[in-house]
N, C-alpha and C. Protein backbone atom coordinates (compact mmCIF):
# COMPACT_ATOMS: atom_id res chain seq x y z
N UNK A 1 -170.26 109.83 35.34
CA UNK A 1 -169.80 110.85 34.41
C UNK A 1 -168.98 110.18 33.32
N UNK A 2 -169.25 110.40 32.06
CA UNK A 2 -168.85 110.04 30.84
C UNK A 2 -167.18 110.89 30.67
N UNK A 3 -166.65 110.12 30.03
CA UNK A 3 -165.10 111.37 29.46
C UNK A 3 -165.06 110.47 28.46
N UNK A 4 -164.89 111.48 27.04
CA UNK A 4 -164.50 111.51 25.96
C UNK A 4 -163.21 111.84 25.30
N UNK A 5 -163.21 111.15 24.30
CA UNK A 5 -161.36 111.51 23.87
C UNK A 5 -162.29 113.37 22.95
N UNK A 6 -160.70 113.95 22.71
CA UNK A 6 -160.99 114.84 21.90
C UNK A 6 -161.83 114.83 21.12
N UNK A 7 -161.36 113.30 19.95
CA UNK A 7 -161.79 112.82 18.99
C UNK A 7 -163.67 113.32 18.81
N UNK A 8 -164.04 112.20 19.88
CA UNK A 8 -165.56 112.40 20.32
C UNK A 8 -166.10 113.57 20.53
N UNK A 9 -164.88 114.26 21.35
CA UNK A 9 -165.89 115.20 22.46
C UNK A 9 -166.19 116.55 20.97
N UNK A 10 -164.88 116.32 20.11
CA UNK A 10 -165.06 117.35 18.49
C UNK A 10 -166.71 116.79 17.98
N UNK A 11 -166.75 115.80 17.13
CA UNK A 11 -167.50 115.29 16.91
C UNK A 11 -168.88 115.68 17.42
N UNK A 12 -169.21 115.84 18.87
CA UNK A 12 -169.98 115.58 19.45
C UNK A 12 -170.43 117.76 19.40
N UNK A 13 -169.43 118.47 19.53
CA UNK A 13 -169.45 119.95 19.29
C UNK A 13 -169.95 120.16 18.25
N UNK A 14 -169.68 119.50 16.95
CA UNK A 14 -169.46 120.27 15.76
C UNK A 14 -168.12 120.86 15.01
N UNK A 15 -167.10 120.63 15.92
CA UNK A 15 -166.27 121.03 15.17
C UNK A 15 -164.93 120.28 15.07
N UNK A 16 -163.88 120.82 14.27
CA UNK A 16 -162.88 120.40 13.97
C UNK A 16 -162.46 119.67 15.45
N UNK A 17 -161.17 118.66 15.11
CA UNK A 17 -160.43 118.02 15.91
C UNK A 17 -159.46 119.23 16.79
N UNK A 18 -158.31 119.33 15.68
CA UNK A 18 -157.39 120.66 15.87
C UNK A 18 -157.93 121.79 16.69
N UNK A 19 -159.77 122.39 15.97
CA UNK A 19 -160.39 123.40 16.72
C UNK A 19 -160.42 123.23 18.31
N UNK A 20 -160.60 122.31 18.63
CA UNK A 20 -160.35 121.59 19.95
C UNK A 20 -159.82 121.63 20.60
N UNK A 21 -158.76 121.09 20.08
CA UNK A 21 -157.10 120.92 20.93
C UNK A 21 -156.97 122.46 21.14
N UNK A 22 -156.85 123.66 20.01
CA UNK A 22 -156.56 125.06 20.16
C UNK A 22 -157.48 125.78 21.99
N UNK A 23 -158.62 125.21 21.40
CA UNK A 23 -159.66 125.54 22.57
C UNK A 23 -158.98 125.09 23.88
N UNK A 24 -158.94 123.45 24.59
CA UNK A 24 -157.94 123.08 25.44
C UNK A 24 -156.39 123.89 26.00
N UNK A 25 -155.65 124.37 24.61
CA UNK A 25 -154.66 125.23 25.17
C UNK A 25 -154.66 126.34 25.66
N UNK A 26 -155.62 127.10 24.96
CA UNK A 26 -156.28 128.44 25.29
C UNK A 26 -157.11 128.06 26.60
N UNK A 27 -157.50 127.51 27.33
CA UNK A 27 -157.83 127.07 28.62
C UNK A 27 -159.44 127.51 28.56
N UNK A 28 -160.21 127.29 27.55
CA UNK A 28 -161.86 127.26 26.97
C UNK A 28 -162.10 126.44 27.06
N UNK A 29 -161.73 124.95 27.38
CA UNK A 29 -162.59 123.99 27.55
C UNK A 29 -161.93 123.14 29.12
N UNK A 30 -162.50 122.79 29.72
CA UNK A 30 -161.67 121.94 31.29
C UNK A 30 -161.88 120.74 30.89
N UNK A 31 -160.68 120.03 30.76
CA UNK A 31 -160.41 118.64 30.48
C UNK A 31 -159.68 118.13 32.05
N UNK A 32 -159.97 117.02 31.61
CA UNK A 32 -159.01 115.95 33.04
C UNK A 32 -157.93 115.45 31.94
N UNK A 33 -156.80 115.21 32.21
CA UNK A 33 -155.83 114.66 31.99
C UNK A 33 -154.99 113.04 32.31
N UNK A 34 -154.98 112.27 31.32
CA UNK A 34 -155.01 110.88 31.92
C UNK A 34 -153.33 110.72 32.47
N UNK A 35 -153.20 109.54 32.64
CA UNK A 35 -151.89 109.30 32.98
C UNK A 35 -150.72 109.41 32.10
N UNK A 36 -151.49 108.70 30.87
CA UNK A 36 -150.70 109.01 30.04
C UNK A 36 -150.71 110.23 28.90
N UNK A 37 -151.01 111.82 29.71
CA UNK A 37 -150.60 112.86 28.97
C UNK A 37 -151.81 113.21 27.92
N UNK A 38 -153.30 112.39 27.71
CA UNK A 38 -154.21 112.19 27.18
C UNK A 38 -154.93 113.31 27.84
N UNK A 39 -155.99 113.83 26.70
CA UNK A 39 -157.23 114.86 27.69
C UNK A 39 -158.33 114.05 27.18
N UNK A 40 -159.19 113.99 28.71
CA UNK A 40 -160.03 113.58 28.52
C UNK A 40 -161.15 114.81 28.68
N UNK A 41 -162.27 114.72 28.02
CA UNK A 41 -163.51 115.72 27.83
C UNK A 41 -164.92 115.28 28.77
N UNK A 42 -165.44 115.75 29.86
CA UNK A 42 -166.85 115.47 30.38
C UNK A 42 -168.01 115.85 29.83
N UNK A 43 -168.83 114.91 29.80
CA UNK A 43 -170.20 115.22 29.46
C UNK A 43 -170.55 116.53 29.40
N UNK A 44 -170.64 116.93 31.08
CA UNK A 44 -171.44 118.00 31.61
C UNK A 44 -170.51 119.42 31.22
N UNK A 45 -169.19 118.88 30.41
CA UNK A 45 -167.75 120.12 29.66
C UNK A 45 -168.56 120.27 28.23
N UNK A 46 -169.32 119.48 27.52
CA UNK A 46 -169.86 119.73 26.56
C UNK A 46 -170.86 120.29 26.31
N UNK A 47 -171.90 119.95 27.61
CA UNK A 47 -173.45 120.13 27.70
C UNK A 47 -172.83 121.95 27.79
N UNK A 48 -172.12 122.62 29.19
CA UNK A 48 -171.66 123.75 29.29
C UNK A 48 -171.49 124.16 27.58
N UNK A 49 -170.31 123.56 27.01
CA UNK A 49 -170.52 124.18 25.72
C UNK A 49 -171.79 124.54 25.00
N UNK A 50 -172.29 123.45 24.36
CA UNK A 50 -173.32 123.78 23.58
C UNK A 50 -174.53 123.92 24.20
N UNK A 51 -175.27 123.84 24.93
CA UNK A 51 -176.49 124.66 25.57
C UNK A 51 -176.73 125.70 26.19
N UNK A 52 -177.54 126.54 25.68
CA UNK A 52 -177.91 127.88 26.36
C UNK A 52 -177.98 127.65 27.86
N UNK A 53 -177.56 128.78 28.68
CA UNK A 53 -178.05 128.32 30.01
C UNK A 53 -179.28 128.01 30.61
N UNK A 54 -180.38 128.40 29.91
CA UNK A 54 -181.55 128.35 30.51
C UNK A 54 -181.84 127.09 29.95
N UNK A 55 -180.88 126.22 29.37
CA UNK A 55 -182.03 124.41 29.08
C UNK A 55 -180.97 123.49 29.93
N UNK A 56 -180.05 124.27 30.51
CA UNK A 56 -178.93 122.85 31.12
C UNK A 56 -179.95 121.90 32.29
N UNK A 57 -180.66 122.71 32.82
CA UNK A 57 -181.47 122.16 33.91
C UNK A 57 -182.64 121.07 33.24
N UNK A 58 -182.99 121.73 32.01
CA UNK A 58 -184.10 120.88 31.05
C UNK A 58 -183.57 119.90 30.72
N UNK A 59 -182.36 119.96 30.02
CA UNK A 59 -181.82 119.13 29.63
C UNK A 59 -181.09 117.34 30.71
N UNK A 60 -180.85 118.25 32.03
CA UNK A 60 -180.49 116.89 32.85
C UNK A 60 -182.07 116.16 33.18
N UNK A 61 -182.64 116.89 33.55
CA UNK A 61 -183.99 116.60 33.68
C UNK A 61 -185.01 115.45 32.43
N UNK A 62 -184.28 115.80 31.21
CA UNK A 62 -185.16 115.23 30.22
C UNK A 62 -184.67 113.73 30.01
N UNK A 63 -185.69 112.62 29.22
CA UNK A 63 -185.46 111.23 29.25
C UNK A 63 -184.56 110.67 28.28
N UNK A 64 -183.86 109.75 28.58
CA UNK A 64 -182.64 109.47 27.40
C UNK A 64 -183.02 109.65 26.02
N UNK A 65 -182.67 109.91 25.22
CA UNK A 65 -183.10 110.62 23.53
C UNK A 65 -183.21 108.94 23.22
N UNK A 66 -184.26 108.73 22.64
CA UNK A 66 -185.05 108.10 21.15
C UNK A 66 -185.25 108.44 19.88
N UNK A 67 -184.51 108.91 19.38
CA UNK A 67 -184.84 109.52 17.96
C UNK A 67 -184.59 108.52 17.19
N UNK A 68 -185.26 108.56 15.98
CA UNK A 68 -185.60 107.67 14.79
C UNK A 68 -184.06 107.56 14.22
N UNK A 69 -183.53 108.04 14.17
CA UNK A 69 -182.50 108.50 13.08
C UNK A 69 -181.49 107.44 13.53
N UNK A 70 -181.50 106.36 13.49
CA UNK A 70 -180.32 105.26 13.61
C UNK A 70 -178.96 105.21 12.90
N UNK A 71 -178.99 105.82 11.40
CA UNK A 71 -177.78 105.70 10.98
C UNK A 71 -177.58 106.70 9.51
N UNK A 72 -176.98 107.85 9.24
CA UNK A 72 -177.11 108.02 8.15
C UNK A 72 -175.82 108.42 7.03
N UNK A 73 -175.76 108.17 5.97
CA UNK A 73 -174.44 108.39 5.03
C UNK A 73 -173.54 109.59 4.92
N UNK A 74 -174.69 110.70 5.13
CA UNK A 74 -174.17 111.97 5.31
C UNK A 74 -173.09 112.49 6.37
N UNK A 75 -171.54 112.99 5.94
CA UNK A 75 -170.73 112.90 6.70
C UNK A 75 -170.63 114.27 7.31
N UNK A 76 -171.19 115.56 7.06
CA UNK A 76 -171.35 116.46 7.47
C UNK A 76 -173.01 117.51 8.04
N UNK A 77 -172.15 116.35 9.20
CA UNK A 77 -173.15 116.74 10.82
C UNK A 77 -173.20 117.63 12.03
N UNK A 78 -174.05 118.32 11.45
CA UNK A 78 -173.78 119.62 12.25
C UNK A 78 -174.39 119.72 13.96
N UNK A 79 -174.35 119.52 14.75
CA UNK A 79 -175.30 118.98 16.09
C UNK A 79 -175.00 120.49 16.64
N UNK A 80 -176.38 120.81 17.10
CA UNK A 80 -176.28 122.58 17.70
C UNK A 80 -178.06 122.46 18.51
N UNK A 81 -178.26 123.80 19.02
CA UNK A 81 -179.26 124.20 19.55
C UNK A 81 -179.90 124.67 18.67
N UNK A 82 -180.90 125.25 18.79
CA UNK A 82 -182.57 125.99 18.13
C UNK A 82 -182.32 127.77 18.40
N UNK A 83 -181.83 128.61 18.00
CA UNK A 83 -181.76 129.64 18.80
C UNK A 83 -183.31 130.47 18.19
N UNK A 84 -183.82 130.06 17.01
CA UNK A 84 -184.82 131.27 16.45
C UNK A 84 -185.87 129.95 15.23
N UNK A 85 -186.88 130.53 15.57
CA UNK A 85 -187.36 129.80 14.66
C UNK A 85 -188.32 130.85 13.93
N UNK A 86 -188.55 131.21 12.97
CA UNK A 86 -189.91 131.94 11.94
C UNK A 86 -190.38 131.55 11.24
N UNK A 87 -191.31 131.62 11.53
CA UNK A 87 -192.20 130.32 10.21
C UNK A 87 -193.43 131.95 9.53
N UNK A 88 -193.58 131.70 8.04
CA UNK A 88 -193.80 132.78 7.26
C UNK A 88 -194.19 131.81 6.22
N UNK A 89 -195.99 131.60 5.94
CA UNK A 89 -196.29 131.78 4.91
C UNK A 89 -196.19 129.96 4.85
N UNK A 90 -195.30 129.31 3.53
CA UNK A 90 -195.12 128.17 3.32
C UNK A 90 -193.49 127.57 3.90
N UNK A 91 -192.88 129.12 4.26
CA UNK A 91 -191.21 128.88 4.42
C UNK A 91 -191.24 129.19 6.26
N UNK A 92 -190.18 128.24 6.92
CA UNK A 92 -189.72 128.96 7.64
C UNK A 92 -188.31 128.83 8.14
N UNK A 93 -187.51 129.89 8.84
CA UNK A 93 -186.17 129.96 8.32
C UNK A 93 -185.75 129.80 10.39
N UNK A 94 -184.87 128.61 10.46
CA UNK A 94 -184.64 128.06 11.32
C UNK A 94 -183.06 128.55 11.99
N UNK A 95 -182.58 129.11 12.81
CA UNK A 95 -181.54 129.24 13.36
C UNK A 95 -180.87 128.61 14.33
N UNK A 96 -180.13 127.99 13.84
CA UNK A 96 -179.28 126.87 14.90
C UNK A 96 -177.51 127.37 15.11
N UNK A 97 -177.22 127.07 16.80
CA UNK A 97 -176.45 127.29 17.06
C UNK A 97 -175.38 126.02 17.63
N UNK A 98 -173.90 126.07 17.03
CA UNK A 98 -173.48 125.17 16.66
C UNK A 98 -172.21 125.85 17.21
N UNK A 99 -171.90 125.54 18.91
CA UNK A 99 -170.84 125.74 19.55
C UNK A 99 -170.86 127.59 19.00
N UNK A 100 -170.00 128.77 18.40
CA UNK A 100 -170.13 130.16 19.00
C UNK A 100 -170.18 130.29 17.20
N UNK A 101 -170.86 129.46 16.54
CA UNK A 101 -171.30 129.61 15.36
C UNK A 101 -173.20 129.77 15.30
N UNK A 102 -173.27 130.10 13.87
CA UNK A 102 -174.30 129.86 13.84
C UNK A 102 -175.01 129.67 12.26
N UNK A 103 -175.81 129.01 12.21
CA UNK A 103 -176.04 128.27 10.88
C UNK A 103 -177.59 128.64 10.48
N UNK A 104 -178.29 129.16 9.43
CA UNK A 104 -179.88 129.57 9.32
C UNK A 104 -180.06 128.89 8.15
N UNK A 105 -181.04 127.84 7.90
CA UNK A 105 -181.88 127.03 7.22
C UNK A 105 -182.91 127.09 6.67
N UNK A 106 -183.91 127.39 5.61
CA UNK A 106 -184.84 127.77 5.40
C UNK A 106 -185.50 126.17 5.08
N UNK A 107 -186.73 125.77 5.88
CA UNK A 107 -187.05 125.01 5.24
C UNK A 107 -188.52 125.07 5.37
N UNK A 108 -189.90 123.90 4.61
CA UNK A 108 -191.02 124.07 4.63
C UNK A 108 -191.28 124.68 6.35
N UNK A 109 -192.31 124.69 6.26
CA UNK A 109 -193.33 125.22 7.28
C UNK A 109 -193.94 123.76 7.81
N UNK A 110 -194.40 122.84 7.50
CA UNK A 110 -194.42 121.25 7.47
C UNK A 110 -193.72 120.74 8.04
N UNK A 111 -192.34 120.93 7.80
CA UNK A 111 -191.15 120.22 8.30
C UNK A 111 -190.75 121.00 9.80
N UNK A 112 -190.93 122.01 9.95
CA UNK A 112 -191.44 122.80 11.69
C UNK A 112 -191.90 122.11 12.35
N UNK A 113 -193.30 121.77 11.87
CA UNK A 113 -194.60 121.70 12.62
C UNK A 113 -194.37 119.91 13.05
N UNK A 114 -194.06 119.66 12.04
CA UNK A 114 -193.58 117.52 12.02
C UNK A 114 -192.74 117.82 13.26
N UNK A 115 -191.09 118.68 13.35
CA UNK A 115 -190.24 118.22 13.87
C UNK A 115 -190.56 118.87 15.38
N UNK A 116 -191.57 119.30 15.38
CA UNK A 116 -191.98 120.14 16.57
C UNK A 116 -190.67 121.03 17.13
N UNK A 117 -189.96 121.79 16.12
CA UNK A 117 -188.80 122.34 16.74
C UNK A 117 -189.55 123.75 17.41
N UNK A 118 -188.44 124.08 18.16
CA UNK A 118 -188.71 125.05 19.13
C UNK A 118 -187.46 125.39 19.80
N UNK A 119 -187.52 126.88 20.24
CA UNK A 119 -186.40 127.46 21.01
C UNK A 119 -185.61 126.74 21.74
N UNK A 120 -184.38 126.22 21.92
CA UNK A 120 -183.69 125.55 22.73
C UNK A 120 -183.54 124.20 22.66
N UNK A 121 -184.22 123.63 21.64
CA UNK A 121 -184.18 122.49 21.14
C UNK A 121 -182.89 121.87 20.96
N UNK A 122 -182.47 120.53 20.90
CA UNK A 122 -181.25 120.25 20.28
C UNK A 122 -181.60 119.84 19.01
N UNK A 123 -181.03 119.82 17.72
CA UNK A 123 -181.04 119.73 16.65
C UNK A 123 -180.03 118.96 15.78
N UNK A 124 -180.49 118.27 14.97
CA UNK A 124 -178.82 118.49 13.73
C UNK A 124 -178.80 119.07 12.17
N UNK A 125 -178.08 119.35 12.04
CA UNK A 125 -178.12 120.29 10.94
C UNK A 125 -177.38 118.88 9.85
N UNK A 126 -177.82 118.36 8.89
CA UNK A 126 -177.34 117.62 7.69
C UNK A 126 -176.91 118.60 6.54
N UNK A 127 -176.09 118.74 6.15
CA UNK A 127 -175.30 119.64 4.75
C UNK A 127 -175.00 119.24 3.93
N UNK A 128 -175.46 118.75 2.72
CA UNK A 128 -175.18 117.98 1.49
C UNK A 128 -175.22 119.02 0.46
N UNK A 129 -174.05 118.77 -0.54
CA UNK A 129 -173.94 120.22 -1.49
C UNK A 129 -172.95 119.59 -2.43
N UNK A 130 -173.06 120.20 -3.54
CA UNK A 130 -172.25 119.85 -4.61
C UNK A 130 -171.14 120.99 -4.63
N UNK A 131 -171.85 122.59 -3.90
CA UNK A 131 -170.21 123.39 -4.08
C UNK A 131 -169.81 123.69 -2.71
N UNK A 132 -168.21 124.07 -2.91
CA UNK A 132 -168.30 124.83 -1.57
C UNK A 132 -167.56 126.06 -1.77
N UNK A 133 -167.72 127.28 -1.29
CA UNK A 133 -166.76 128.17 -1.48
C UNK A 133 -166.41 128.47 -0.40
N UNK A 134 -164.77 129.05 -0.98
CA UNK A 134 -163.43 129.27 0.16
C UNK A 134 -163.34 130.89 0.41
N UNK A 135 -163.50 131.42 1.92
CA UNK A 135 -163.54 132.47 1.68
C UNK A 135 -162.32 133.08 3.07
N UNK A 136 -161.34 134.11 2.32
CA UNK A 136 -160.30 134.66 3.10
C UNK A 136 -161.04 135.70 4.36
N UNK A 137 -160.37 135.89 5.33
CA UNK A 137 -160.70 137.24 6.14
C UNK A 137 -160.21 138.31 5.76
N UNK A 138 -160.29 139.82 5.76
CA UNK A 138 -160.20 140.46 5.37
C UNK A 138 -158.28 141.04 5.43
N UNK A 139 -158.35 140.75 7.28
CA UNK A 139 -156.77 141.20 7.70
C UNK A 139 -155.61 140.14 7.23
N UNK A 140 -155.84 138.99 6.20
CA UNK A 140 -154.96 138.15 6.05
C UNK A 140 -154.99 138.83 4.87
N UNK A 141 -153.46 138.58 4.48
CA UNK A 141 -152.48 139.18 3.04
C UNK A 141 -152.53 138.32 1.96
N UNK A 142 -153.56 139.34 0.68
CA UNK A 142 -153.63 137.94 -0.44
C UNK A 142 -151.73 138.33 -1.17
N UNK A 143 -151.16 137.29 -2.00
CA UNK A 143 -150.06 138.05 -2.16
C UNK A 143 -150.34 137.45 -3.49
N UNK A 144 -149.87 138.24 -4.48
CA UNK A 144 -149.74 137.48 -5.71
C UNK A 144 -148.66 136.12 -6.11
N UNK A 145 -148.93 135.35 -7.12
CA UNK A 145 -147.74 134.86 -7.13
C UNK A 145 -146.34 135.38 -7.79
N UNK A 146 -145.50 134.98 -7.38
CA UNK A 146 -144.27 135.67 -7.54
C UNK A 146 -144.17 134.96 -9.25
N UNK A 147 -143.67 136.10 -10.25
CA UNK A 147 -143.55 135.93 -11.35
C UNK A 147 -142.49 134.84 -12.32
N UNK A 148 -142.28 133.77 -12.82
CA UNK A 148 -141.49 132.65 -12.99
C UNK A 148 -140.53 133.35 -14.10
N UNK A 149 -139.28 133.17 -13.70
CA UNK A 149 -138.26 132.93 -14.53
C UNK A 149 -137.83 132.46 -15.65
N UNK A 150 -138.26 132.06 -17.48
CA UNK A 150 -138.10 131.20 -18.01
C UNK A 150 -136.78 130.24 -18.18
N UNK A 151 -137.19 129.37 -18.02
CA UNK A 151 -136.05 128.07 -18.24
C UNK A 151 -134.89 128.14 -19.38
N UNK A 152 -133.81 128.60 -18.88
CA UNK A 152 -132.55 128.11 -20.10
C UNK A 152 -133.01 127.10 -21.05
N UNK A 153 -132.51 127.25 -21.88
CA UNK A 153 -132.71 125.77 -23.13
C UNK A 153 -131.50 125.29 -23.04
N UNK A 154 -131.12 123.88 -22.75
CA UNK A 154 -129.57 123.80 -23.37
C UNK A 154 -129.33 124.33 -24.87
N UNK A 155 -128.47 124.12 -25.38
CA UNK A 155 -127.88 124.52 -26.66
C UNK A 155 -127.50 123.44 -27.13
N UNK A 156 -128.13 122.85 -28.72
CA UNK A 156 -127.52 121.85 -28.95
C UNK A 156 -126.52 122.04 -30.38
């Protein structure tokens, strides 16, 4: 059995570092604890995370991963499951699940059929973009800013 630092075991989810640690305190993820006050993360604590239940058995069962993909620049890596796939026409629009998120992709119909994706699949999602937008929840308080005072002048 493998144990991972946070660091990894984030990484390896999809998500934030911090998101993590929150998860660990809230008692959502079972870590072992080292000697020195460290959490460590198990394999089979991650696999529980991100796989549907019906592939954990597929998944111990299946042969160590070979995938082509040795190394790439792109720093936002999304690693999730297959939850839906529709393929329509020349498009089809791919749903991947990424720890209690979920992310939908539209891409060729080609790029399906190549990646042989399918329900329950593991996947990664690559995100390259020039914008991003920031968006509030509804129950958090926008406040304006508080209006400025103008500055005395000395007097000369």
């Amino acid at each position: 059995m493998t144990l991972l630092t946070v660091r990894q075991a984030a990484g390896r989810l999809g998500v934030g570092y911090s998101t993590l640690k929150h998860w660990i305190y809230q008692g959502r993820v079972r870590t072992r604890v080292t000697s020195g006050g460290h959490h460590r993360i198990a394999d089979t604590e991650i696999d529980r995370l991100l796989a549907p239940a019906t592939t954990i058995a597929a998944r111990a069962a299946a042969p160590e991963r070979t995938g082509l993909i040795v190394a790439i620049s792109g720093r936002n890596q999304l690693r999730g499951y297959v939850d839906e796939v529709r393929v329509e026409g020349l498009l089809a629009q791919v749903r991947l699940r990424i720890g209690d998120q979920t992310l939908t992709a539209i891409i060729t119909r080609d790029a399906v059929e190549e990646l042989k994706l399918r329900r329950g699949d593991e996947a990664l999602a690559i995100v390259k973009s020039t914008e991003v937008m920031i968006a509030r929840e509804a129950d958090t308080a926008v406040h304006a800013p508080a209006p400025r005072k103008p500055r005395a002048r000395p007097r000369r």
